[in-house]
C-alpha atoms as a PDB file:
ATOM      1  CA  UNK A   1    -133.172 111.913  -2.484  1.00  0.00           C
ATOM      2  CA  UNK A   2    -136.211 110.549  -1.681  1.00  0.00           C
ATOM      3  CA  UNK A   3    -139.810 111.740  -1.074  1.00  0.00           C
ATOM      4  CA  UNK A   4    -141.194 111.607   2.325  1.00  0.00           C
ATOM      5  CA  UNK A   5    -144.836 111.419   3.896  1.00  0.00           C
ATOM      6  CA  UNK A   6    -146.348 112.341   6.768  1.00  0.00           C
ATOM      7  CA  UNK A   7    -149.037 110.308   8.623  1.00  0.00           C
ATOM      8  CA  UNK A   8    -151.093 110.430  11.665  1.00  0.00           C
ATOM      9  CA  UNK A   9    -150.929 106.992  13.419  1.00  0.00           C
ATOM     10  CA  UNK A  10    -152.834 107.297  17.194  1.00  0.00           C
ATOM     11  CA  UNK A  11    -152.710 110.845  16.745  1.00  0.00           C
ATOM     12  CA  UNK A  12    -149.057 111.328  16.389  1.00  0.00           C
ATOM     13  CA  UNK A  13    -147.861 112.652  13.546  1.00  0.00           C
ATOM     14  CA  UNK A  14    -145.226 110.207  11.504  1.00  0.00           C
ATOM     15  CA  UNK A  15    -143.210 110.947   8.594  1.00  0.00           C
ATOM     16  CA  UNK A  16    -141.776 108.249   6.086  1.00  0.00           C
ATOM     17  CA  UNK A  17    -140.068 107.510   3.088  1.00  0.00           C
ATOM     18  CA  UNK A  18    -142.543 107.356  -0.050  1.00  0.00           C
ATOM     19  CA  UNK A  19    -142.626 103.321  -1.063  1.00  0.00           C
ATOM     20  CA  UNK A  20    -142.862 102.225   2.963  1.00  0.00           C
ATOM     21  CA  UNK A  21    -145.300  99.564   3.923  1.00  0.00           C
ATOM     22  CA  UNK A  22    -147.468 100.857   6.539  1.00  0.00           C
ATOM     23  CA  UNK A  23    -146.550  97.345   9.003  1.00  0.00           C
ATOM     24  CA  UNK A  24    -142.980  98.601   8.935  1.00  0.00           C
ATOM     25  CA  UNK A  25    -143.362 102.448   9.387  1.00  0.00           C
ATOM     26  CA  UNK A  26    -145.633 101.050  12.495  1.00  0.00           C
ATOM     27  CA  UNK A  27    -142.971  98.493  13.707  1.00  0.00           C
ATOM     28  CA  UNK A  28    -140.022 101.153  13.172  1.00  0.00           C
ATOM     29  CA  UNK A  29    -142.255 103.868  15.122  1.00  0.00           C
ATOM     30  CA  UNK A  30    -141.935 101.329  17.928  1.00  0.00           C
ATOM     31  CA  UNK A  31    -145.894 100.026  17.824  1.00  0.00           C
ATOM     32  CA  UNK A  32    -146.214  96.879  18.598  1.00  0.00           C
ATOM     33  CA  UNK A  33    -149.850  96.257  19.123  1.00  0.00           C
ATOM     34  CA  UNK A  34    -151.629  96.851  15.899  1.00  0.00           C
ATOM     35  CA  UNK A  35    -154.960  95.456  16.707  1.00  0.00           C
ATOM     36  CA  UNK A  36    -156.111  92.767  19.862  1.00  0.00           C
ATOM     37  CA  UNK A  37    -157.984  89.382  19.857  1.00  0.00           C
ATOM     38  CA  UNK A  38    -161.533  89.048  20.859  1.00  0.00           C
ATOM     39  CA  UNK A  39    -159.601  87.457  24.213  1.00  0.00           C
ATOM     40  CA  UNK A  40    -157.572  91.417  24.776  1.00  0.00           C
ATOM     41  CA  UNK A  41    -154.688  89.407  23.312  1.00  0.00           C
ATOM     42  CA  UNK A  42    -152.302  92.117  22.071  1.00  0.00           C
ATOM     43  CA  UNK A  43    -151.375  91.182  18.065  1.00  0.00           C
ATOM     44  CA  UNK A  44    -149.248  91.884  15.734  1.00  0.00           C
ATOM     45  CA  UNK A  45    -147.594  90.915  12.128  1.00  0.00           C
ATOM     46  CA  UNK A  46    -146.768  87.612  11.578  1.00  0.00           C
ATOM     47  CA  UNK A  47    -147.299  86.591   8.265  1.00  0.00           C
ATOM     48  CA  UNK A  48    -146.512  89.587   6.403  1.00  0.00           C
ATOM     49  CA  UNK A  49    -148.009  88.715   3.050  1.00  0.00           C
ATOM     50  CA  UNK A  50    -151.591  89.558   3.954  1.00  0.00           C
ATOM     51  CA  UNK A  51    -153.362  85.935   4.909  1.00  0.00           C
ATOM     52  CA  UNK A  52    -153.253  85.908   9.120  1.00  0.00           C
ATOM     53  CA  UNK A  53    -155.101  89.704   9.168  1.00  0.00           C
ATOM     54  CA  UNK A  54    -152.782  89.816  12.614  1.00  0.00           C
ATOM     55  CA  UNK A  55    -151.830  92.979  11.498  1.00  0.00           C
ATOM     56  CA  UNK A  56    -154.966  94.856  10.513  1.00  0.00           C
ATOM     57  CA  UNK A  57    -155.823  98.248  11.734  1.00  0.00           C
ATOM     58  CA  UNK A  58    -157.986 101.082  11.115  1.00  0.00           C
ATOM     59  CA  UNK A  59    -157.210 103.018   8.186  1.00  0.00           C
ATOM     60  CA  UNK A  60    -159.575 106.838   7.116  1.00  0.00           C
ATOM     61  CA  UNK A  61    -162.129 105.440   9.649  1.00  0.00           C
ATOM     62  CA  UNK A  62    -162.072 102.240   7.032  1.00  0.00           C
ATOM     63  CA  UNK A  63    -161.182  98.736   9.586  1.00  0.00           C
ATOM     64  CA  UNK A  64    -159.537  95.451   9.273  1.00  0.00           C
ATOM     65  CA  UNK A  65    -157.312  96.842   7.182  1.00  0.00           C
ATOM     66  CA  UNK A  66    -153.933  94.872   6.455  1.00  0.00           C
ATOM     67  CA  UNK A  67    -151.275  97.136   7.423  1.00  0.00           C
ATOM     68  CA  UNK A  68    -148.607  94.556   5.774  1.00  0.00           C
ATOM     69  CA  UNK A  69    -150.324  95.271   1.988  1.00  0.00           C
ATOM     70  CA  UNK A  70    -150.996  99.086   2.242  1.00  0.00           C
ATOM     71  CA  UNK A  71    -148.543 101.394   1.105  1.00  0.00           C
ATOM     72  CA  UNK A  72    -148.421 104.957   3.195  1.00  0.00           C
ATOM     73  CA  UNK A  73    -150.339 107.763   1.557  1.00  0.00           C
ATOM     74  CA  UNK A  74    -149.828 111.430   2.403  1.00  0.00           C
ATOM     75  CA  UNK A  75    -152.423 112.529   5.204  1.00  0.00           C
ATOM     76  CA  UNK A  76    -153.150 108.690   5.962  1.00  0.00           C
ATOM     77  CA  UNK A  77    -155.080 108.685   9.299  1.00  0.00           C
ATOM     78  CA  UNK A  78    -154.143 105.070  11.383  1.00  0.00           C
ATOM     79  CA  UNK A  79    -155.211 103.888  14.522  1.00  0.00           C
ATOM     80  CA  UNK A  80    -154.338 100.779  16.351  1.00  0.00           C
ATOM     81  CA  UNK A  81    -155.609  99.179  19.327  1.00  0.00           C
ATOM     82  CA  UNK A  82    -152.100 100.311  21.258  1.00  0.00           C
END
């Protein structure tokens, strides 16, 4: 069986398998707008390997950080621009 975390992302609590990629637990959560363009263009993943930064959120009060290359840590702290 495997280990699960819990994360706050917006202020809701979310719990995942230990291993997830913090662009999936988002996606699978149902978020859709991680971050928006400096039009208000709502944006998302798209690359998924870390080089578009259409995924980036904010992370322990840390931003632009690419949700498709972090791994989810117990007590991780997320916010998006949902």
């Amino acid at each position: 069986m495997s280990k699960h975390l819990t994360l706050s992302v917006n202020g809701r609590s979310l719990t995942v398998p230990e291993g997830t990629v913090l662009a999936v637990a988002l996606a699978e959560a149902g978020v859709t707008q991680f971050r928006r363009s400096v039009k208000g263009q709502a944006r998302g993943p798209l690359c998924g390997m870390g080089i578009c930064f259409e995924c980036s959120v904010t992370i322990d009060g840390k931003l632009h950080q690419r949700s498709c290359q972090t791994l989810c840590q117990e007590g991780m702290e997320v916010t998006t621009d949902e």
